[in-house]
C-alpha atoms as a PDB file:
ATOM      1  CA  UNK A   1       5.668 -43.166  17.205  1.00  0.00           C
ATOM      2  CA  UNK A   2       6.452 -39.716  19.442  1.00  0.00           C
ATOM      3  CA  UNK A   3       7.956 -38.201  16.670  1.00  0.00           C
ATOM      4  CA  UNK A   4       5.549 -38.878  14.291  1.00  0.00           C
ATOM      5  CA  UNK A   5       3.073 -36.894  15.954  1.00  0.00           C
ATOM      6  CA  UNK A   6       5.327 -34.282  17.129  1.00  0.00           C
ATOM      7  CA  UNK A   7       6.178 -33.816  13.396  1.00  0.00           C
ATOM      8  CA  UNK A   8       1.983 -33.991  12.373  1.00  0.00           C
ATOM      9  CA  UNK A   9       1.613 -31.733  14.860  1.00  0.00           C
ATOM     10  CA  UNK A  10       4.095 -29.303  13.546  1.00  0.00           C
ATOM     11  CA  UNK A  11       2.923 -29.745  10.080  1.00  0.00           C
ATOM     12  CA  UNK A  12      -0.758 -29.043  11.221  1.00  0.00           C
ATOM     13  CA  UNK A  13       0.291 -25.602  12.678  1.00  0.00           C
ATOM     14  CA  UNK A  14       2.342 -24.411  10.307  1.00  0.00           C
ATOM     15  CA  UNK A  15      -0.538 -25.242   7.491  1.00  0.00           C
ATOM     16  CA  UNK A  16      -2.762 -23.032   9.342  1.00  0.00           C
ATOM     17  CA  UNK A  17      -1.340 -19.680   8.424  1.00  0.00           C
ATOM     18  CA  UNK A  18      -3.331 -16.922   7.897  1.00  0.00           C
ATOM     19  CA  UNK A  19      -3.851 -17.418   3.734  1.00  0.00           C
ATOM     20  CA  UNK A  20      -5.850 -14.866   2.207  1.00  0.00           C
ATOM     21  CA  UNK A  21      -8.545 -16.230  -0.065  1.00  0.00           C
ATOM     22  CA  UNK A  22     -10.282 -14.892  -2.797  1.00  0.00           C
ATOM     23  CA  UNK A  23     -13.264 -13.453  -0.778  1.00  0.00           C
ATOM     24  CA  UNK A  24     -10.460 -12.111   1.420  1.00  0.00           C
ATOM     25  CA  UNK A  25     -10.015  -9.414  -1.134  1.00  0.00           C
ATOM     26  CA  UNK A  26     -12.686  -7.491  -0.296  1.00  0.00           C
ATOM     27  CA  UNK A  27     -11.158  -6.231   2.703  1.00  0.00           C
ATOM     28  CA  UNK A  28      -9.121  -3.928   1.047  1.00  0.00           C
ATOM     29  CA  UNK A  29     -12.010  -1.392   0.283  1.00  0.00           C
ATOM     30  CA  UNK A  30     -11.721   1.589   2.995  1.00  0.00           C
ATOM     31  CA  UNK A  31      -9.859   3.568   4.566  1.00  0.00           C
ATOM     32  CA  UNK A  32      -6.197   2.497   5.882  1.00  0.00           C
ATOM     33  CA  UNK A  33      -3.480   4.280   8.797  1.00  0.00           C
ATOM     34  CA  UNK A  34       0.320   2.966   8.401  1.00  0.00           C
ATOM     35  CA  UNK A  35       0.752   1.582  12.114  1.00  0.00           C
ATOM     36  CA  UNK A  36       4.544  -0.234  11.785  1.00  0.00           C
ATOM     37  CA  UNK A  37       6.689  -0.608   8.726  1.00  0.00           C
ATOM     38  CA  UNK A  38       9.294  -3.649   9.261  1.00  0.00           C
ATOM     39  CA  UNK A  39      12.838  -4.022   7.398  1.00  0.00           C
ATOM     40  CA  UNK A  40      14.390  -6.806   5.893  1.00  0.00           C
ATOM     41  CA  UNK A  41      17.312  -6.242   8.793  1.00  0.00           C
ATOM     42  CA  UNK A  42      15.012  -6.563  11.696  1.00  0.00           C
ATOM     43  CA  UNK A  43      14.453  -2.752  11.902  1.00  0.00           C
ATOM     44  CA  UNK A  44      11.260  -1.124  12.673  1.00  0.00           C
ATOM     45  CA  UNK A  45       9.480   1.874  12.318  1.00  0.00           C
ATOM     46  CA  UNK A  46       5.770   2.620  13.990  1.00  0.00           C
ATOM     47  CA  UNK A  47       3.077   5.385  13.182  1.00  0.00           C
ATOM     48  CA  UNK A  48       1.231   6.416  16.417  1.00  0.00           C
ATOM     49  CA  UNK A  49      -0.339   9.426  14.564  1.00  0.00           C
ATOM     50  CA  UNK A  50      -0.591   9.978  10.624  1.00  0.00           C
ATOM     51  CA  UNK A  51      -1.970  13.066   8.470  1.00  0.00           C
ATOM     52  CA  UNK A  52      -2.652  11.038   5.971  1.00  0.00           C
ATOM     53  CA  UNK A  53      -4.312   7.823   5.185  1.00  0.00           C
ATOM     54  CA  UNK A  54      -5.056   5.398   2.388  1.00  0.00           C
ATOM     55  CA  UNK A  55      -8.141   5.305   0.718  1.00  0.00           C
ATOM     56  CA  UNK A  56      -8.584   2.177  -1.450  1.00  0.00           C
ATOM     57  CA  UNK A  57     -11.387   1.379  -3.246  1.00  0.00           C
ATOM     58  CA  UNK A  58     -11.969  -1.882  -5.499  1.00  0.00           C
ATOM     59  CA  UNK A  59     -14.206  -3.604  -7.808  1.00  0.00           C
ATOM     60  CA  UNK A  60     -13.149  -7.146  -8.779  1.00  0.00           C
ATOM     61  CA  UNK A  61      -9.706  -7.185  -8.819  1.00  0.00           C
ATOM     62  CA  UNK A  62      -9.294  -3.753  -9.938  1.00  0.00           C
ATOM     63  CA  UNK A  63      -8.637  -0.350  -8.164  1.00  0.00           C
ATOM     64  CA  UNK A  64      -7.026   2.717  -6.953  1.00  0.00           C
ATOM     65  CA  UNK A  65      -5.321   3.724  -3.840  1.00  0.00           C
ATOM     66  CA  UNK A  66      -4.932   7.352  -2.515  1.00  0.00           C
ATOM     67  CA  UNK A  67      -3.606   9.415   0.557  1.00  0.00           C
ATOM     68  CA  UNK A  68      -6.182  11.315   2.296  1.00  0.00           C
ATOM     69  CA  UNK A  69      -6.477  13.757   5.007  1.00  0.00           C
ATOM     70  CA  UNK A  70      -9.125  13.537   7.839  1.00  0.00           C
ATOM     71  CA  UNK A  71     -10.716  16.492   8.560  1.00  0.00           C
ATOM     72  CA  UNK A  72     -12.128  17.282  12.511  1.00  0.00           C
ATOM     73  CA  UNK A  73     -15.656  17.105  10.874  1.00  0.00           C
ATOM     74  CA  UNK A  74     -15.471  13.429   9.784  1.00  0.00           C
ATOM     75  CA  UNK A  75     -14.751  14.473   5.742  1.00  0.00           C
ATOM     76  CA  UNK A  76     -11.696  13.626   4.249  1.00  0.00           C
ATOM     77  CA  UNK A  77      -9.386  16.661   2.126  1.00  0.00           C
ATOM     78  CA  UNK A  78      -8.104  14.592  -0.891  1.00  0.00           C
ATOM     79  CA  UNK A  79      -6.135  15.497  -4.773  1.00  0.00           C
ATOM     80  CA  UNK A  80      -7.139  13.545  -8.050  1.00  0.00           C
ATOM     81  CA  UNK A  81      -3.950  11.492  -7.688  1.00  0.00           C
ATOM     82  CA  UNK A  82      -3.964   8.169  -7.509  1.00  0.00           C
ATOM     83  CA  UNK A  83      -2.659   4.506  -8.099  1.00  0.00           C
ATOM     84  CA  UNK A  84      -4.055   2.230  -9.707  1.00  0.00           C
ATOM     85  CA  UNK A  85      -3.348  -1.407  -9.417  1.00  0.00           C
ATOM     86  CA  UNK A  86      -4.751  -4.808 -10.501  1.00  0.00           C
ATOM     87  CA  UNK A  87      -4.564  -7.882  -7.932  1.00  0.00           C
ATOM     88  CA  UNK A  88      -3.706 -11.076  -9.773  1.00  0.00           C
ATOM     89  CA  UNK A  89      -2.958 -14.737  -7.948  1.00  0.00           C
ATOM     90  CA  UNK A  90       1.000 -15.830  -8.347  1.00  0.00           C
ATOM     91  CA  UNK A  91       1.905 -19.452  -6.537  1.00  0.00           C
ATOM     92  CA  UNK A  92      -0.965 -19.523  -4.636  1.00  0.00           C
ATOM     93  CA  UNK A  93      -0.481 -15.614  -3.008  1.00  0.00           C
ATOM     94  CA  UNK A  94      -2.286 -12.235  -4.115  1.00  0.00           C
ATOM     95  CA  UNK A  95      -0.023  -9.668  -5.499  1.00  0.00           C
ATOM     96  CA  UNK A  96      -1.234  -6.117  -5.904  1.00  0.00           C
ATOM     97  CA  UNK A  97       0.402  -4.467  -8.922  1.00  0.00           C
ATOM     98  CA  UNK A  98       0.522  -1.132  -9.564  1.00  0.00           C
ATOM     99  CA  UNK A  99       0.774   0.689 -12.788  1.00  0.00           C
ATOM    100  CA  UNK A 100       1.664   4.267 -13.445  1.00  0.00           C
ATOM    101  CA  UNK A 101       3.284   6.225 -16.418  1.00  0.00           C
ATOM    102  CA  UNK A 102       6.596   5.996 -15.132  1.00  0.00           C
ATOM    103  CA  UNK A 103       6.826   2.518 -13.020  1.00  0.00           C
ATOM    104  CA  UNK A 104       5.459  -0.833 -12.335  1.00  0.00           C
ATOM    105  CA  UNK A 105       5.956  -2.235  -8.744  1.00  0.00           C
ATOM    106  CA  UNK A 106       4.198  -5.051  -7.192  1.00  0.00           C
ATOM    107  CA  UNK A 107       3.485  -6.008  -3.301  1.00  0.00           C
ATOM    108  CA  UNK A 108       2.101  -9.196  -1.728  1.00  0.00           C
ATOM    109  CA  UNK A 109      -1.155  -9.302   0.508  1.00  0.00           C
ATOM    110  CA  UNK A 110       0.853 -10.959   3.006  1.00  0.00           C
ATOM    111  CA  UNK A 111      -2.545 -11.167   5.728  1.00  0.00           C
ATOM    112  CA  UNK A 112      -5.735  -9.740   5.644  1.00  0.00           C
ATOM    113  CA  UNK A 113      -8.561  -8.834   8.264  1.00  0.00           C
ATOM    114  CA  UNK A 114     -11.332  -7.135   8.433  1.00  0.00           C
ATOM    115  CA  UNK A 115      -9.725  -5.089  10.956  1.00  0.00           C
ATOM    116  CA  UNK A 116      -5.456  -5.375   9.636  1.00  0.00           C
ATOM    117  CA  UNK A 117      -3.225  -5.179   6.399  1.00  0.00           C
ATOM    118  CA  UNK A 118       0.285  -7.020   6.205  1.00  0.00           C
ATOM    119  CA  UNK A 119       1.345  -5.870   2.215  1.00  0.00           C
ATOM    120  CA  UNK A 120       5.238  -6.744   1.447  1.00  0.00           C
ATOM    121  CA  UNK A 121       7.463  -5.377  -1.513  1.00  0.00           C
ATOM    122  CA  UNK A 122       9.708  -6.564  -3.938  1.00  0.00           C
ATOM    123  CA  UNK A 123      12.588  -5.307  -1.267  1.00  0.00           C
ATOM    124  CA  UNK A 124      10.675  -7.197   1.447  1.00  0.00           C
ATOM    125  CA  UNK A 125       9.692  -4.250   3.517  1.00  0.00           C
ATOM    126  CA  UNK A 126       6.327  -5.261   5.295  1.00  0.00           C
ATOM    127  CA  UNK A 127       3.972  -2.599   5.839  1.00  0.00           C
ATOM    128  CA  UNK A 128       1.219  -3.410   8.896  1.00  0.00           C
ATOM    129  CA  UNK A 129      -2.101  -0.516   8.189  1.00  0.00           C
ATOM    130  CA  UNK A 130      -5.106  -0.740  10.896  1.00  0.00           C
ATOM    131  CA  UNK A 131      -8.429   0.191   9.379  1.00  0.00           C
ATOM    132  CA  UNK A 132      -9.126   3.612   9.493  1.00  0.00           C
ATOM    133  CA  UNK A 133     -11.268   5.143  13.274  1.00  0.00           C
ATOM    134  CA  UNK A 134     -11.860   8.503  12.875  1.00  0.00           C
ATOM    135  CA  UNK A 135     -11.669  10.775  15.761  1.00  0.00           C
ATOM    136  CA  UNK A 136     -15.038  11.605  16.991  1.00  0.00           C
ATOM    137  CA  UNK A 137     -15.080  14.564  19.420  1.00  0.00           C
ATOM    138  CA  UNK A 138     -18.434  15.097  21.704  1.00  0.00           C
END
């Protein structure tokens, strides 16, 4: 009788993983700073300052994503480039898929916060972002 609670009990944690939901999604509007980048070989690589940062903004499950570079007066300094990408729901995940001229590529939502982004690739690189603070000075 141990066991089978030991075993519910294991099955109860592991179900409560943070799954991003639908509603989840809108999250990924704003502004976004690289903090760690994690390899499939246990490697990692953090940010503790960046030039740029992502802008994404979304409507639905459509978008674009683009670098941008705070300026010290609270604007951002940013080019017409962009990517845009469509979020569709695989096996019960949301994959972001981006479409240029020249490539497709795809990366899981892994988590989502208000406040955190965990996006993996198709080489299972997981990139962690921290919404965007911007430097005030007084």
């Amino acid at each position: 009788m141990r066991q089978l609670y030991i075993i519910l009990g294991c099955l109860l944690i592991c179900s409560c993983g943070d799954r991003v939901s639908r509603e989840d999604i809108t999250f990924l509007a704003g502004y976004w700073e690289i903090k760690q980048v994690k390899f499939p070989n246990g490697d990692t690589k953090t940010y503790d300052m960046n030039a740029t940062i992502d802008y994404i903004d979304i409507t639905g499950t459509k978008g674009y994503r683009k670098k941008v570079q705070p300026l010290i007066d609270g604007s951002f300094e940013t080019s017409d480039d962009a990517e845009y990408f469509s979020i569709i729901e695989r096996d019960g995940s949301f994959i972001v898929v981006y479409e240029s001229s020249m490539d497709v590529w795809e990366e899981e939502i892994r988590s989502i916060k208000e406040t955190e982004l965990r996006l993996v690739n198709e080489d299972q690189i997981t990139y962690i972002y921290e919404r965007f603070q911007p430097i005030t000075l007084e």
